[in-house]
C-alpha atoms as a PDB file:
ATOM      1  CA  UNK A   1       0.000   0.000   0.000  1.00  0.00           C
ATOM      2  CA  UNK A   2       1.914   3.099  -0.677  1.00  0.00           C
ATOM      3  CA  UNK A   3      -0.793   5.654  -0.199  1.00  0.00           C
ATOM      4  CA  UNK A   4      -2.132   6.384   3.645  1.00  0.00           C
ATOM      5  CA  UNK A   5      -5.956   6.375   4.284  1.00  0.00           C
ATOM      6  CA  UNK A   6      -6.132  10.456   4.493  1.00  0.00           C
ATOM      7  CA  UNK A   7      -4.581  10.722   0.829  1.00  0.00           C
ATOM      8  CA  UNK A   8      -6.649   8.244  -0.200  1.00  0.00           C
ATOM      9  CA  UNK A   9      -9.618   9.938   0.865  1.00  0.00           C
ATOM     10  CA  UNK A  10      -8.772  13.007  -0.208  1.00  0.00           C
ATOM     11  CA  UNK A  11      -7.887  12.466  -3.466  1.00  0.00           C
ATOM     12  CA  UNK A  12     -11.188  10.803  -3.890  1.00  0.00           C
ATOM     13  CA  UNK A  13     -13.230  12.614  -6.762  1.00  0.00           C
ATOM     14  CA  UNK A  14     -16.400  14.841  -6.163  1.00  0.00           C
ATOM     15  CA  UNK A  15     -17.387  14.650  -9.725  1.00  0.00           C
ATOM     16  CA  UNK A  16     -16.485  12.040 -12.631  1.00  0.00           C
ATOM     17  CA  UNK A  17     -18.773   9.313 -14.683  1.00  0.00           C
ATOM     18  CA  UNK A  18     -18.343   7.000 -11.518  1.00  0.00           C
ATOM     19  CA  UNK A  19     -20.455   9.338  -9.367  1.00  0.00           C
ATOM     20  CA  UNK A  20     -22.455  10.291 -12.173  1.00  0.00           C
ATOM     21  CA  UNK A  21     -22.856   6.585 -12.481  1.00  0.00           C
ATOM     22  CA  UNK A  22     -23.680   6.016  -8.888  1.00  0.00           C
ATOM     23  CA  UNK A  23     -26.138   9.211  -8.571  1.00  0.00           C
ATOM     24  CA  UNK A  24     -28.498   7.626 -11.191  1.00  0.00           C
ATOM     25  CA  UNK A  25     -29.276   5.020  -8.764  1.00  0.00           C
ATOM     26  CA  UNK A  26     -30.228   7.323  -6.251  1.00  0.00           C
ATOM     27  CA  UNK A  27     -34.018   5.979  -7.418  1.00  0.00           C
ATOM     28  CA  UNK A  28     -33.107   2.640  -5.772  1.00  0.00           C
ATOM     29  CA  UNK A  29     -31.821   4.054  -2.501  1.00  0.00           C
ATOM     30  CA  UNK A  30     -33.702   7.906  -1.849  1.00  0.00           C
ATOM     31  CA  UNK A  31     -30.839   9.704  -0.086  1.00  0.00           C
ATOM     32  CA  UNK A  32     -28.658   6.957   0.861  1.00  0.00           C
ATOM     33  CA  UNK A  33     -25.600   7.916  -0.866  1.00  0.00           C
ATOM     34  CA  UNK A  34     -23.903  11.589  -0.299  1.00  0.00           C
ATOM     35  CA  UNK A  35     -19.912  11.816  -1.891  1.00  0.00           C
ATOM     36  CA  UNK A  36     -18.465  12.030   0.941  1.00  0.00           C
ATOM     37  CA  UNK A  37     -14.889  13.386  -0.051  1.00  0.00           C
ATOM     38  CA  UNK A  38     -11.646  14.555   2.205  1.00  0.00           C
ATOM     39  CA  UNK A  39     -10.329  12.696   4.955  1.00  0.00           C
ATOM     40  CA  UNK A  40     -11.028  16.142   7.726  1.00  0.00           C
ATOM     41  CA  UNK A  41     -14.676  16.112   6.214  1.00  0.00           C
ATOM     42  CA  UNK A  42     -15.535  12.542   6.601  1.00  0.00           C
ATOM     43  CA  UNK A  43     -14.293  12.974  10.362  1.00  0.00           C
ATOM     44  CA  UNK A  44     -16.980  15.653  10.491  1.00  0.00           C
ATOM     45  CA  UNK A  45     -19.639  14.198   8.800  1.00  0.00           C
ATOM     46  CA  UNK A  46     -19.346  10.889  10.467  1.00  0.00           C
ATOM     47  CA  UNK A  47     -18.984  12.099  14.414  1.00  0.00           C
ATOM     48  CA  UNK A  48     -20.289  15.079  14.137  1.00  0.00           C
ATOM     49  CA  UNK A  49     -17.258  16.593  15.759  1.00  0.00           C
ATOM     50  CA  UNK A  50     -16.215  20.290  15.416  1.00  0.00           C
ATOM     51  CA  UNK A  51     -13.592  20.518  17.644  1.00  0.00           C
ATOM     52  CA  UNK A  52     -10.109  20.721  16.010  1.00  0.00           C
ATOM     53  CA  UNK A  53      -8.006  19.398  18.278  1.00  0.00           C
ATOM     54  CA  UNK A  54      -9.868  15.943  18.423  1.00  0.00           C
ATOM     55  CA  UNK A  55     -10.902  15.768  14.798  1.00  0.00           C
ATOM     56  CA  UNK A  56      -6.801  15.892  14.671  1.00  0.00           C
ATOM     57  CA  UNK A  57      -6.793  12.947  17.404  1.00  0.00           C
ATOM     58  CA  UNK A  58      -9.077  10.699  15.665  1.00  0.00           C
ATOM     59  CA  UNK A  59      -7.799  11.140  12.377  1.00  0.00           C
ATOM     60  CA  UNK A  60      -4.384  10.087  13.919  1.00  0.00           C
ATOM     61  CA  UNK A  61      -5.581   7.113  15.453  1.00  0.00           C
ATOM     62  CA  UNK A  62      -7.638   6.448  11.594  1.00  0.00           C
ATOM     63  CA  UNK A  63      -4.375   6.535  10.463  1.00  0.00           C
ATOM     64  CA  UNK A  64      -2.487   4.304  13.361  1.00  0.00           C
ATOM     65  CA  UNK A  65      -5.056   1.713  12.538  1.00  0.00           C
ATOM     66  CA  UNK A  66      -4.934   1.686   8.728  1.00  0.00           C
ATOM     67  CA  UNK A  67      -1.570   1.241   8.964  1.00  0.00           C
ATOM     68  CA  UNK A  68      -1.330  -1.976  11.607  1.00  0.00           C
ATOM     69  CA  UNK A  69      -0.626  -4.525   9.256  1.00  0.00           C
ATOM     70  CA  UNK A  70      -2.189  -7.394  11.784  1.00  0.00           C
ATOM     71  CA  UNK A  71      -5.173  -5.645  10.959  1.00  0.00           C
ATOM     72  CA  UNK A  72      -7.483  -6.119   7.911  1.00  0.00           C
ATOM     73  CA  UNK A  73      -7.705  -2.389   6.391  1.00  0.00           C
ATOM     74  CA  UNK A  74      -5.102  -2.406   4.160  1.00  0.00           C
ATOM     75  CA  UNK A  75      -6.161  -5.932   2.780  1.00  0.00           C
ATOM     76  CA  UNK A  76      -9.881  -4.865   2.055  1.00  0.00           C
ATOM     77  CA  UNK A  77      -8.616  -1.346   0.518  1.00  0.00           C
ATOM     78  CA  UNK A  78      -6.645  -3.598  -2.206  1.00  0.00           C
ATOM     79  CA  UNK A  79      -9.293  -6.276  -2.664  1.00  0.00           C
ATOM     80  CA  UNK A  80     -11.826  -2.844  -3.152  1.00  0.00           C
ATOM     81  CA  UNK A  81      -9.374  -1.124  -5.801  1.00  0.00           C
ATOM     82  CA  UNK A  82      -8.288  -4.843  -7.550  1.00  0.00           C
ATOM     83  CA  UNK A  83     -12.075  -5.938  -8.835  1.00  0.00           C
ATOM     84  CA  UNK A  84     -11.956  -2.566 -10.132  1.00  0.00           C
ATOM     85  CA  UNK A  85      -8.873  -2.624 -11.847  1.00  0.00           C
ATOM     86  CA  UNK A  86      -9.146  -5.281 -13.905  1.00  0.00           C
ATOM     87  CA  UNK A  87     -12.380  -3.790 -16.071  1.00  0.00           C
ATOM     88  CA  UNK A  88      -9.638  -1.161 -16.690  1.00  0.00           C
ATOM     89  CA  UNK A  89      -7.145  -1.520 -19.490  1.00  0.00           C
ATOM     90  CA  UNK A  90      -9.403   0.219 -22.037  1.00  0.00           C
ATOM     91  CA  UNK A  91      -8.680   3.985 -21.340  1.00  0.00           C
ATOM     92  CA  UNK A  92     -10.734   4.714 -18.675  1.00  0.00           C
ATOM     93  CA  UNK A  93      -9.054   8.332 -18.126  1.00  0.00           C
ATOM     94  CA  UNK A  94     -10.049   9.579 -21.660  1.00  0.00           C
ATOM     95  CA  UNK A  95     -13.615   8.853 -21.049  1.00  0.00           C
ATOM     96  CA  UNK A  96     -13.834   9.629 -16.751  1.00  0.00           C
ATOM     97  CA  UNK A  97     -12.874  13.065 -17.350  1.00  0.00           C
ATOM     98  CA  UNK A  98     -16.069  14.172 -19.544  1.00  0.00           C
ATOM     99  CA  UNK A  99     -17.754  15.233 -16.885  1.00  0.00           C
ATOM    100  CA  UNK A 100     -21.093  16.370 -17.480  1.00  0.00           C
ATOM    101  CA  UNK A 101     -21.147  15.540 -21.139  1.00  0.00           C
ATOM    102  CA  UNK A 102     -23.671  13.194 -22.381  1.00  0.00           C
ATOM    103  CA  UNK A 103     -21.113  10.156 -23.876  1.00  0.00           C
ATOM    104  CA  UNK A 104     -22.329   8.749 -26.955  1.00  0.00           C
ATOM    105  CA  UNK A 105     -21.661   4.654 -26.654  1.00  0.00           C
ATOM    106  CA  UNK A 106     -21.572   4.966 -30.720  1.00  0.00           C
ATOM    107  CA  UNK A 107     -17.714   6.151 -30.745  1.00  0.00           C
ATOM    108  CA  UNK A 108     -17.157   3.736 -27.693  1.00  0.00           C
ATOM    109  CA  UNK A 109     -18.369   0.309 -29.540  1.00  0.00           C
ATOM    110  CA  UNK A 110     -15.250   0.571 -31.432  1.00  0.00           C
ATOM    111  CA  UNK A 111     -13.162  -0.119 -28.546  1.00  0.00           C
ATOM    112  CA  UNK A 112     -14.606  -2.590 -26.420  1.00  0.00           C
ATOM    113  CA  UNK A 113     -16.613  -5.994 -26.602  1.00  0.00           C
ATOM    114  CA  UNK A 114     -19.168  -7.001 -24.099  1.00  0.00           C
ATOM    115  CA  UNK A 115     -17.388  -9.991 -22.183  1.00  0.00           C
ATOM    116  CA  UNK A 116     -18.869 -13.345 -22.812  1.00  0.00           C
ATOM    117  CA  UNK A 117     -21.922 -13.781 -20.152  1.00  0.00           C
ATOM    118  CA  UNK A 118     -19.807 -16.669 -18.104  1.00  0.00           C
ATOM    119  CA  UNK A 119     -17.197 -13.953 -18.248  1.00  0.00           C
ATOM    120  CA  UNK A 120     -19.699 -11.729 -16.993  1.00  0.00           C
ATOM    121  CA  UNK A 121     -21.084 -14.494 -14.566  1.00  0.00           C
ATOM    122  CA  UNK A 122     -17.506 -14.932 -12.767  1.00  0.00           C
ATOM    123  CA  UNK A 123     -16.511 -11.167 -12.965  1.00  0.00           C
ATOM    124  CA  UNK A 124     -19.928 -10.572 -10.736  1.00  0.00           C
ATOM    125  CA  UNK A 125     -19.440 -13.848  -8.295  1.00  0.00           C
ATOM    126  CA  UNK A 126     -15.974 -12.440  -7.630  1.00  0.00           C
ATOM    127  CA  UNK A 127     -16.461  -8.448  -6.826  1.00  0.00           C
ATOM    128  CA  UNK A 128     -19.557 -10.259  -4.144  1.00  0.00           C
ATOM    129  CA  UNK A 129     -16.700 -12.284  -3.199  1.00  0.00           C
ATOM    130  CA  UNK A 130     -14.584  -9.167  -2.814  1.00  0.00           C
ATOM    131  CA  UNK A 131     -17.394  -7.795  -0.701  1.00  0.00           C
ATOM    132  CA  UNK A 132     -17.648 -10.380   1.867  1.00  0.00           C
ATOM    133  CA  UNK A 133     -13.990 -10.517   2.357  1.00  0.00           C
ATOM    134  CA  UNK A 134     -13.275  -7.043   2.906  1.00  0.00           C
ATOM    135  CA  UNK A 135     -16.291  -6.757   5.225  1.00  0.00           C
ATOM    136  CA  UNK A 136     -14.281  -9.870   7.241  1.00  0.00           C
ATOM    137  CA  UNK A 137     -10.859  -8.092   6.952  1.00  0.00           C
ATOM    138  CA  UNK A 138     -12.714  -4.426   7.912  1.00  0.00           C
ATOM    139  CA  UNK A 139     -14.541  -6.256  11.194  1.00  0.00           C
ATOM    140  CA  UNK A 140     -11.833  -8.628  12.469  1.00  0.00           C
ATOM    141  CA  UNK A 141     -13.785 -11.692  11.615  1.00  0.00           C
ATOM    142  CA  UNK A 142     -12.832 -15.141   9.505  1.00  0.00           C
ATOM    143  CA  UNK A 143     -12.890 -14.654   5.665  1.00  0.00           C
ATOM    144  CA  UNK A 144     -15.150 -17.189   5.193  1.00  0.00           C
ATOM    145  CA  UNK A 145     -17.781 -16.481   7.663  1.00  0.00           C
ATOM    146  CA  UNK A 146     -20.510 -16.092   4.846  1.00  0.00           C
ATOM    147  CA  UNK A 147     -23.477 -16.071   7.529  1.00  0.00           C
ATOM    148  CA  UNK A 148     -22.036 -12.921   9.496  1.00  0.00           C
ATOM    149  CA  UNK A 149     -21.828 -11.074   6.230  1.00  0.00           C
ATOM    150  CA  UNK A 150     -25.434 -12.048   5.015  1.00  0.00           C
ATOM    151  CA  UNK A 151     -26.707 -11.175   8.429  1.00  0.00           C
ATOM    152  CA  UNK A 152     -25.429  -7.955   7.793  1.00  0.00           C
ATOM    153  CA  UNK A 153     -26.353  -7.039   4.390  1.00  0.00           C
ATOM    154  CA  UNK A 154     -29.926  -6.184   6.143  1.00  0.00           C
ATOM    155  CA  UNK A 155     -27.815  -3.607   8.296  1.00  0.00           C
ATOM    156  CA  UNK A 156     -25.888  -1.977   5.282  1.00  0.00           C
ATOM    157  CA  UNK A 157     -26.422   1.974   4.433  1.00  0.00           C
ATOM    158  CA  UNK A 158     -24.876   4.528   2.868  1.00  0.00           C
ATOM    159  CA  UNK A 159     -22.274   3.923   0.824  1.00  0.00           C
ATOM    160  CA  UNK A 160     -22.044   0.428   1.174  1.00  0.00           C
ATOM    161  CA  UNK A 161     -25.663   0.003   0.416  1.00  0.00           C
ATOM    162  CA  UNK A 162     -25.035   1.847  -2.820  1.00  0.00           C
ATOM    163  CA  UNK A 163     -21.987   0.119  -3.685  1.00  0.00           C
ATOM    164  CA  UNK A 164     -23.976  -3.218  -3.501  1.00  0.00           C
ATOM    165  CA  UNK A 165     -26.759  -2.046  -5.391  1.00  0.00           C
ATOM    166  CA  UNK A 166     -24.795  -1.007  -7.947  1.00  0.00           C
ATOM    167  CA  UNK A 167     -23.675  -4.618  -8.393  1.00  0.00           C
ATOM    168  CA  UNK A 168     -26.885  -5.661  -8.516  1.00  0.00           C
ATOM    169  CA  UNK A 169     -27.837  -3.590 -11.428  1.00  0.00           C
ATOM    170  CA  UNK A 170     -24.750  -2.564 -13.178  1.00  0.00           C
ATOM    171  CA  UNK A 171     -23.215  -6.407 -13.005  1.00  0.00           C
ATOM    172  CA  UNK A 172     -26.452  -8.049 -12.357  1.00  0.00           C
ATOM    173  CA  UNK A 173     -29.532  -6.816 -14.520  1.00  0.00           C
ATOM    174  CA  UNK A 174     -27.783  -4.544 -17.018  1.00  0.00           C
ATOM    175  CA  UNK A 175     -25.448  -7.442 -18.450  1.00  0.00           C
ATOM    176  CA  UNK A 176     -27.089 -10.536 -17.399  1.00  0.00           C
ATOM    177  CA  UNK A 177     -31.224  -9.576 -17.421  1.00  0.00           C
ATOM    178  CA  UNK A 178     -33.790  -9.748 -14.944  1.00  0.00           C
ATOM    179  CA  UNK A 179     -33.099 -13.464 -14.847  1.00  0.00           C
ATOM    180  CA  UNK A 180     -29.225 -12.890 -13.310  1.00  0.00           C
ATOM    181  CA  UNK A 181     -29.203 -14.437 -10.359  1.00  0.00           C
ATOM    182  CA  UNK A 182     -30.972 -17.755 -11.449  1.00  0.00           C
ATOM    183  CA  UNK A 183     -28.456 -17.445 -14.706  1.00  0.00           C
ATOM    184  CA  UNK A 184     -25.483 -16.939 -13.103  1.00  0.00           C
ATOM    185  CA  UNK A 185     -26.118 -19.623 -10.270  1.00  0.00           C
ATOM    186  CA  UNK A 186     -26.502 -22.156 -13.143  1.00  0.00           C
ATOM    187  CA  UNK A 187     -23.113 -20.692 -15.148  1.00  0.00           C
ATOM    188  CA  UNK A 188     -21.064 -20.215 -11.966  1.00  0.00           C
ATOM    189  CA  UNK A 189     -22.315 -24.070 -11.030  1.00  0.00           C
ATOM    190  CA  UNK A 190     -21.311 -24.814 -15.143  1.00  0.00           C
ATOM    191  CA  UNK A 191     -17.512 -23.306 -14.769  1.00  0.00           C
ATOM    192  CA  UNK A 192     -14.707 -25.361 -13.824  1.00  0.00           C
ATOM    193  CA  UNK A 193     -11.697 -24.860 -12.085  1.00  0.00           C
ATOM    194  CA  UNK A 194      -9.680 -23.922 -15.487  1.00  0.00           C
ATOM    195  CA  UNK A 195     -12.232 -21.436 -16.520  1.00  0.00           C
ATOM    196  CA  UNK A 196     -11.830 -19.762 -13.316  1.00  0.00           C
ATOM    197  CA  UNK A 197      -8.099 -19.743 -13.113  1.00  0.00           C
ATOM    198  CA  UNK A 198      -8.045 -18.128 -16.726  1.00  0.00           C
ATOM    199  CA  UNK A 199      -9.793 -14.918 -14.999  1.00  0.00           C
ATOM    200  CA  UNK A 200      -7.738 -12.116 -14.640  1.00  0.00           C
ATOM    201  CA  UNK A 201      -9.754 -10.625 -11.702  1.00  0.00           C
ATOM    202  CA  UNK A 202      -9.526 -13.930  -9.840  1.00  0.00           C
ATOM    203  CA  UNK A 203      -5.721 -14.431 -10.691  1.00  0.00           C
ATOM    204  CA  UNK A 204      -5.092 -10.995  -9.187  1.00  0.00           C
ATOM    205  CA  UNK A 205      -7.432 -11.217  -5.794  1.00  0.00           C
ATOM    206  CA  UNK A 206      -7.169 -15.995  -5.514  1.00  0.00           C
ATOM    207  CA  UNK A 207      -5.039 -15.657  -2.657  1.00  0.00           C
ATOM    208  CA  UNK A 208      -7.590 -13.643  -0.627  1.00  0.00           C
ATOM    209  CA  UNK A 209     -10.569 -16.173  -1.062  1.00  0.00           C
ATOM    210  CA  UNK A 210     -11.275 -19.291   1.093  1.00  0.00           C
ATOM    211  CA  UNK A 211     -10.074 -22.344  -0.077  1.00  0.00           C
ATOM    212  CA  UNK A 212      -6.577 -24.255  -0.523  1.00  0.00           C
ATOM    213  CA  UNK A 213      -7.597 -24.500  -4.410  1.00  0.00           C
ATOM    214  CA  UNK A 214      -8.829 -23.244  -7.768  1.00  0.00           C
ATOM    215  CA  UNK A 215     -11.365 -25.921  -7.015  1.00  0.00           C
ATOM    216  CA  UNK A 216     -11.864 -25.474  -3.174  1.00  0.00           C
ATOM    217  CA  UNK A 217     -12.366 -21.737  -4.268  1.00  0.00           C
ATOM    218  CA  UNK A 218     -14.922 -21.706  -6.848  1.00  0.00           C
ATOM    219  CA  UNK A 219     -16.983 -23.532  -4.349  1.00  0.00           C
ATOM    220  CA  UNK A 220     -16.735 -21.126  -1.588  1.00  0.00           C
ATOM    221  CA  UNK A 221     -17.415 -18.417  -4.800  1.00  0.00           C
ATOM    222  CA  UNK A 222     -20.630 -20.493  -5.547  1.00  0.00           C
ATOM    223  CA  UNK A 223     -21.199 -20.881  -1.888  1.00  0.00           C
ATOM    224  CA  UNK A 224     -21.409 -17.131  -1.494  1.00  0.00           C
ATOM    225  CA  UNK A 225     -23.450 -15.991  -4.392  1.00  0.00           C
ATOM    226  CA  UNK A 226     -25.793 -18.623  -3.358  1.00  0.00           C
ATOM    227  CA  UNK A 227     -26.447 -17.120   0.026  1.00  0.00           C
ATOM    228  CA  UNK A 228     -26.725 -13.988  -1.279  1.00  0.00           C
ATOM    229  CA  UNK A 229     -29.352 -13.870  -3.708  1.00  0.00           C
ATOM    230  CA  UNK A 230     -31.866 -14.373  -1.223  1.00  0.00           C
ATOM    231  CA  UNK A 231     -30.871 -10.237  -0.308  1.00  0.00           C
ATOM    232  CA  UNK A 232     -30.575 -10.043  -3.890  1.00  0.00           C
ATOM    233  CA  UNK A 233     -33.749 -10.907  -5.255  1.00  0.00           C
ATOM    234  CA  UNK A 234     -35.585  -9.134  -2.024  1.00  0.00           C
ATOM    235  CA  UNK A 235     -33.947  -5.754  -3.552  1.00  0.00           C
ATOM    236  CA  UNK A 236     -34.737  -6.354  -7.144  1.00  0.00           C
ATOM    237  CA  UNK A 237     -38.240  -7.187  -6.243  1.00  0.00           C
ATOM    238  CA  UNK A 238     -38.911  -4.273  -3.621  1.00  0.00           C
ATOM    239  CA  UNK A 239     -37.465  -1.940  -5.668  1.00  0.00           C
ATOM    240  CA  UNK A 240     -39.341  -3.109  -9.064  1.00  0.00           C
ATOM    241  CA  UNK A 241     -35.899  -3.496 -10.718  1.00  0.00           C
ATOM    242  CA  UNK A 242     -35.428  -3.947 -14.168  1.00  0.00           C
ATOM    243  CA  UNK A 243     -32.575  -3.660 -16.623  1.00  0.00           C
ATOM    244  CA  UNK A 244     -35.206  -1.048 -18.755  1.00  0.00           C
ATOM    245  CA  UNK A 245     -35.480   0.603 -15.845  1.00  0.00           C
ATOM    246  CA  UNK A 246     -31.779   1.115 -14.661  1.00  0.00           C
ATOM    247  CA  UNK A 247     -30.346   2.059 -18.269  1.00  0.00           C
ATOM    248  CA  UNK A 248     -33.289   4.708 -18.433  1.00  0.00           C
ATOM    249  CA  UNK A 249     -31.449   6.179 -15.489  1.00  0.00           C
ATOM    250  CA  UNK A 250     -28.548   6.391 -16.983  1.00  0.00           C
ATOM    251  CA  UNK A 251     -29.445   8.262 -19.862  1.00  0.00           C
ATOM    252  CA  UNK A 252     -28.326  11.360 -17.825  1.00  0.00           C
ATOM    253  CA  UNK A 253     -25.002  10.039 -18.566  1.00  0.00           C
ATOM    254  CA  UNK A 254     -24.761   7.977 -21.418  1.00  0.00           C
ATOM    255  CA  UNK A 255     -26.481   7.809 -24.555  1.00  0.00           C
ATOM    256  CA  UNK A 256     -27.107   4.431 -25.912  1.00  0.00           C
ATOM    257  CA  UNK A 257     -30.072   2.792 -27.805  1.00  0.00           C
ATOM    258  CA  UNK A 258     -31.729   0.208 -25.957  1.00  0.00           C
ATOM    259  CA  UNK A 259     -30.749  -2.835 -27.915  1.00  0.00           C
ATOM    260  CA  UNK A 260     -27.439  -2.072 -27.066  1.00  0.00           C
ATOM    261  CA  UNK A 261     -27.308  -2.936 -22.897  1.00  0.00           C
ATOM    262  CA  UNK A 262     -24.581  -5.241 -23.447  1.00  0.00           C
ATOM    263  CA  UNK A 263     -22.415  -2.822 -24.331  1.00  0.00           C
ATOM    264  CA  UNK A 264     -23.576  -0.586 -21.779  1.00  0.00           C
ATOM    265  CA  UNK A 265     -22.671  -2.640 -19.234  1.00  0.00           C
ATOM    266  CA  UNK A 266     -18.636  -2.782 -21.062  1.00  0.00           C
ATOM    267  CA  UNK A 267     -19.254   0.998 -20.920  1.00  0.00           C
ATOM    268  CA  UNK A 268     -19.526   1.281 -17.299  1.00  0.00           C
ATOM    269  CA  UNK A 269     -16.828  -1.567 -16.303  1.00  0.00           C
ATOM    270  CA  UNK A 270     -14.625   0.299 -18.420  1.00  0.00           C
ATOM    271  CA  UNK A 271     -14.698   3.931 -17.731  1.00  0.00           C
ATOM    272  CA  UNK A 272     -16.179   3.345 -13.152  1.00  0.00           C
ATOM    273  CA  UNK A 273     -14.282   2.266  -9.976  1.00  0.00           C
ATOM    274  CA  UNK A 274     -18.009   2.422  -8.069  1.00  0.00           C
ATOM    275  CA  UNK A 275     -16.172  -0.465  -5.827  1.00  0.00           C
ATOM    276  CA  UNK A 276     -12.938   1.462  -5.316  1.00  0.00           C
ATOM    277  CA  UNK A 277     -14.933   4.736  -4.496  1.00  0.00           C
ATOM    278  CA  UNK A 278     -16.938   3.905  -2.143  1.00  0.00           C
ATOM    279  CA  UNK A 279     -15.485   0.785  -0.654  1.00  0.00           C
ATOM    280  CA  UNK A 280     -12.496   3.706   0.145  1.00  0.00           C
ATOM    281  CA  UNK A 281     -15.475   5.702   1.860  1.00  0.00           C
ATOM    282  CA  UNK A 282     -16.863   2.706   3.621  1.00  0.00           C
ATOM    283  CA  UNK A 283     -13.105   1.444   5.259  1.00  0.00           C
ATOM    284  CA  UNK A 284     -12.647   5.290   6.275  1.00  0.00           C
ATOM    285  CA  UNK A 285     -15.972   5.289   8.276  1.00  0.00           C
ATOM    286  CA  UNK A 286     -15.082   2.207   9.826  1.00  0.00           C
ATOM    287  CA  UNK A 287     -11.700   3.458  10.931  1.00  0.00           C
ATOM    288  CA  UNK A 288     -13.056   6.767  11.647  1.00  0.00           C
ATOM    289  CA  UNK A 289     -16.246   4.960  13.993  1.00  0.00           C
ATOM    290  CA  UNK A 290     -13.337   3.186  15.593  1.00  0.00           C
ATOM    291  CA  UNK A 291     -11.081   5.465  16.117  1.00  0.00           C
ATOM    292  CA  UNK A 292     -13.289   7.989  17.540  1.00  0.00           C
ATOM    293  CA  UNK A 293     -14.797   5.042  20.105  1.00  0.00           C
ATOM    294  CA  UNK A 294     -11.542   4.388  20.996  1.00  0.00           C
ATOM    295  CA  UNK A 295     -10.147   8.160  22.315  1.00  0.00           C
END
């Protein structure tokens, strides 16, 4: 990690096609999600606390505990940024700094093919994967303790409700189709061990996930999804969620015709980080909730 929390916080961005992004799903969650940005500021917000001298305190303590390496911060901030990274290699920059212009997907389709939908499948499993083991790392509990982290999906606000919504419909329905979860329980059951080990995400994050092997691995990946979609399908259903629905949200941001949600979805792995953005606002809260219990 060669970047503290504070910087990382602070160089976080208060406007860019990943908020954009995120915004349009404000329907899903009224008012869940502010952009919290700036490490001094996110003390504030989250405690409440004017007072200089221990807004200075807490955010030294933050600090202390991001950087004790027997603790799991440092481990969920990568596992946050690497499911991110690896939608990247297509230019992201070029296209995240139009902010506030309508992007055409017609100059785009050029660049980038929709991944295969087992691609797809396995790129989703993993970032939920990602999830669960960060919130493990972030609250000092075994990485494979699936029923803690179900048990608190019901308890998730803010910008970790938002960051798993966003799953849900930018790796879920706009790819996949209102039928995701059933599809990709049958293609993640469908994939072997090979297929998995010729992922790039999982290459990157395998050594963070349960199991002694590819094979032990994909299980625990199946496992997970699996337990999830119970929370899954409750949202799509409560909320009315469809993949019409979510792409007419985005329109703010991105033009695109509607035949073309396949693409869409290659559109917003390419040119987001929702997981790095706000998985870097959720581990500051954390650190800034204990640090400020702790003075």
């Amino acid at each position: 990690m060669s970047k503290s929390i504070f910087e990382l916080v602070d160089e976080l961005p208060t406007n860019n096609l990943t908020i954009s992004a995120l915004r349009s799903l404000d329907f899903v969650a009224p008012g869940e999600w502010q952009n919290v940005v700036g490490f001094v500021n996110t003390i504030k917000t989250v405690t409440g606390e004017d007072d200089e001298e221990l807004i200075q305190q807490i955010g030294d303590r933050a600090v202390y505990l991001y950087n004790d390496r027997s603790q799991g911060y440092q481990r969920a901030m990568w596992l946050y940024q690497s499911v991110d990274k690896t939608d990247k290699a297509l230019g992201a920059a070029a296209l995240a700094n139009k902010v506030g212009e309508k992007i055409p997907l017609l100059g785009f389709l050029n660049r980038v093919t929709p991944k295969a939908d087992k691609a797809q499948t396995i790129d989703l499993c993993l970032k939920l994967v990602a999830e669960l083991v960060a919130f493990c790392q972030i609250n000092g509990i075994p990485g494979d303790s699936i029923g803690d982290f179900v048990g608190s999906l019901g308890e998730y606000s803010g910008e970790s409700f938002i960051r798993m919504a966003a799953l849900v419909c930018f790796d879920g329905l706009i790819p996949l189709g209102p039928d995701f979860i059933n599809s990709a329980l049958s293609r993640i059951n469908q994939t072997s061990p090979q297929e998995l080990d010729e992922n790039s995400t999982f290459q990157n994050i395998k050594n963070e996930i349960p199991g002694n092997n590819s094979s032990s691995k994909l299980n625990f990946i199946g496992e997970s999804f699996n337990s999830v979609s119970g929370w899954m399908s409750d949202l799509v259903a409560s909320k009315n969620l469809t993949p019409q629905k979510v792409a007419s949200n985005l329109q703010n941001v991105v033009d695109f015709a509607d035949d073309k949600l396949d693409y869409l979805a290659a559109f917003l792995d390419v040119s987001t980080n929702y997981y790095e953005h706000t998985g870097t606002q959720t581990l500051a809260r954390r650190l800034i909730e204990r640090a400020s219990a702790e003075i």
